[in-house]
C-alpha atoms as a PDB file:
ATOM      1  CA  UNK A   1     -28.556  27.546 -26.945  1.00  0.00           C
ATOM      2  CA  UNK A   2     -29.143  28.531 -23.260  1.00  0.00           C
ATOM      3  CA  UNK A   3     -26.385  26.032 -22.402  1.00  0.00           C
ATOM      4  CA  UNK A   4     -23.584  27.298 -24.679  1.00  0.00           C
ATOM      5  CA  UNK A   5     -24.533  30.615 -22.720  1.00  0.00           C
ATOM      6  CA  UNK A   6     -24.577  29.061 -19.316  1.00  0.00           C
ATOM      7  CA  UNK A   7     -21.030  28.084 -20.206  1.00  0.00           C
ATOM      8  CA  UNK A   8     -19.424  30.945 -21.550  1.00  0.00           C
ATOM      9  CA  UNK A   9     -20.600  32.666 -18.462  1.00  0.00           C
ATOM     10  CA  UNK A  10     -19.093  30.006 -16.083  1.00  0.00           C
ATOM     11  CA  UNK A  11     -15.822  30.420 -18.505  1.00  0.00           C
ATOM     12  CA  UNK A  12     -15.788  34.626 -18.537  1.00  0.00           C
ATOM     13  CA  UNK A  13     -15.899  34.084 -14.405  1.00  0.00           C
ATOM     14  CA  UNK A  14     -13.084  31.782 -14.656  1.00  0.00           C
ATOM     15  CA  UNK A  15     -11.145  34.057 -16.848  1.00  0.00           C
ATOM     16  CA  UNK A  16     -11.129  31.025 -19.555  1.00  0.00           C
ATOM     17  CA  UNK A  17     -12.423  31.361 -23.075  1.00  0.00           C
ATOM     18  CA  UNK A  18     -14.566  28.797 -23.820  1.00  0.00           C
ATOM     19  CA  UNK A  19     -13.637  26.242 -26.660  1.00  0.00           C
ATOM     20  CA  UNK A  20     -15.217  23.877 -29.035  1.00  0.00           C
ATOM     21  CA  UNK A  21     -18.457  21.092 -27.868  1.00  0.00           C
ATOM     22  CA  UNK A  22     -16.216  18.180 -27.002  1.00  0.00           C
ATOM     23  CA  UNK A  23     -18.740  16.003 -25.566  1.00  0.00           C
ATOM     24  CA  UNK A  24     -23.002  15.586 -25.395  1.00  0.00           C
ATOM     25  CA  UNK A  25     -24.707  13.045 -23.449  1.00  0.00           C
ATOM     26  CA  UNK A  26     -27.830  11.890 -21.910  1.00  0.00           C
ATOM     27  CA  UNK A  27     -27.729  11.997 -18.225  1.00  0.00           C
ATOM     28  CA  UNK A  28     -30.023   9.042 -16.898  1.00  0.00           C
ATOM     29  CA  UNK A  29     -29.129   9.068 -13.565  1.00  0.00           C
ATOM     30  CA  UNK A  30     -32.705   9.901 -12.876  1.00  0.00           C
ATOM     31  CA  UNK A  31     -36.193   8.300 -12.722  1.00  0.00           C
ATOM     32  CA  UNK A  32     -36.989   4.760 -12.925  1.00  0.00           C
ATOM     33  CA  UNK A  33     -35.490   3.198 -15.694  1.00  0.00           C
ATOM     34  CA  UNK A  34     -36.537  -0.089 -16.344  1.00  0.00           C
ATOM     35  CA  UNK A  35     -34.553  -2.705 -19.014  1.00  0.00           C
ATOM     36  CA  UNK A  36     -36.489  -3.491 -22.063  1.00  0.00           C
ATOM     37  CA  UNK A  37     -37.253  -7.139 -21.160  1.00  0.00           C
ATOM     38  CA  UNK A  38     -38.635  -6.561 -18.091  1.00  0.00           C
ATOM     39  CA  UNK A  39     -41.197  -3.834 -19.289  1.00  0.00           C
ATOM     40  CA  UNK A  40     -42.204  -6.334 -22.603  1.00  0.00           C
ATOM     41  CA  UNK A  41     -43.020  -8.980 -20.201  1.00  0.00           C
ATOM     42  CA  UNK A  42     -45.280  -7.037 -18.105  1.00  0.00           C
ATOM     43  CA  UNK A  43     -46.779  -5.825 -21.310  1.00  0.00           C
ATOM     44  CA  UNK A  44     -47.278  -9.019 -22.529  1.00  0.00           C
ATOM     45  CA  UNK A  45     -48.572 -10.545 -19.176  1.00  0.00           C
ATOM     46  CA  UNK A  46     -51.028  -7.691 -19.122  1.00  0.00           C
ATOM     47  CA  UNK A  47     -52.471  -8.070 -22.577  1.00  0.00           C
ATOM     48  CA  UNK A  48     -51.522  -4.678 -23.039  1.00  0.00           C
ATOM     49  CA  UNK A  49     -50.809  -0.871 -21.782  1.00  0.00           C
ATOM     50  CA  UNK A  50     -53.765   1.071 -20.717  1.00  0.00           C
ATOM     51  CA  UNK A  51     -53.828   4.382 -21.918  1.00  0.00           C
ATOM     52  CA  UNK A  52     -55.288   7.390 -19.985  1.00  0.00           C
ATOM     53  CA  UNK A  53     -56.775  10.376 -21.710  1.00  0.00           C
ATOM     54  CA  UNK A  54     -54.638  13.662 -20.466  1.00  0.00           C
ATOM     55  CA  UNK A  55     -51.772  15.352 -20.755  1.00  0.00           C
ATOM     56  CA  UNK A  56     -48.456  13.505 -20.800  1.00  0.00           C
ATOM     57  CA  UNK A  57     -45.098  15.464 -20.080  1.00  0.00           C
ATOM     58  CA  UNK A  58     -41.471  13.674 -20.741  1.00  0.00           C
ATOM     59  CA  UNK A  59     -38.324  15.758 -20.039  1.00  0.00           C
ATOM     60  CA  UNK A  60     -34.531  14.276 -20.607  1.00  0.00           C
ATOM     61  CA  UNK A  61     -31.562  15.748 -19.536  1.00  0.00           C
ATOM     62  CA  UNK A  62     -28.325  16.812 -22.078  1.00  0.00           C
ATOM     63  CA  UNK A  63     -25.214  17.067 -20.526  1.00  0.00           C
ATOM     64  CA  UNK A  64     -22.712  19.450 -22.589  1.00  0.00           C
ATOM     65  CA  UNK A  65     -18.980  19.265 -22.112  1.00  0.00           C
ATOM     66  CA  UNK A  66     -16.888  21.988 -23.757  1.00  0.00           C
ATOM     67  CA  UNK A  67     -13.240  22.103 -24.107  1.00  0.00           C
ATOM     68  CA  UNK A  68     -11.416  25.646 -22.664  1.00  0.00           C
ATOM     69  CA  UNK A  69      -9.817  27.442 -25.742  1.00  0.00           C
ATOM     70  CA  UNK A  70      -5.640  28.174 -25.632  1.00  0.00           C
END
């Protein structure tokens, strides 16, 4: 929701009306990002993931594309 808004803003300053969601992806250009094999092997070498009592915080970023209206 705060997106769509963040848009039409950036359209009413470009004197554009904004159009329909065209496009919505992840962006992963972030963080380490390791392939699936590698992380099951050190899992497996390990005999397992330890797990530490606390607070855990994951974030992912969306990327919205919207089309400008005629």
């Amino acid at each position: 929701v705060d997106a769509k808004r963040k848009a039409e803003l950036y359209a009413l300053a470009a004197g554009v009306s904004l159009g329909r969601l065209a496009l919505i992806s992840e962006d992963t250009s972030g963080g380490a990002h390791y392939p699936a094999p590698v992380m099951e092997m050190a899992v497996s070498r390990s005999g397992g993931v330890p797990i530490a009592q606390g607070e855990v915080t994951q974030s992912a970023r969306i990327k919205l594309i919207f089309e400008i209206a005629e």
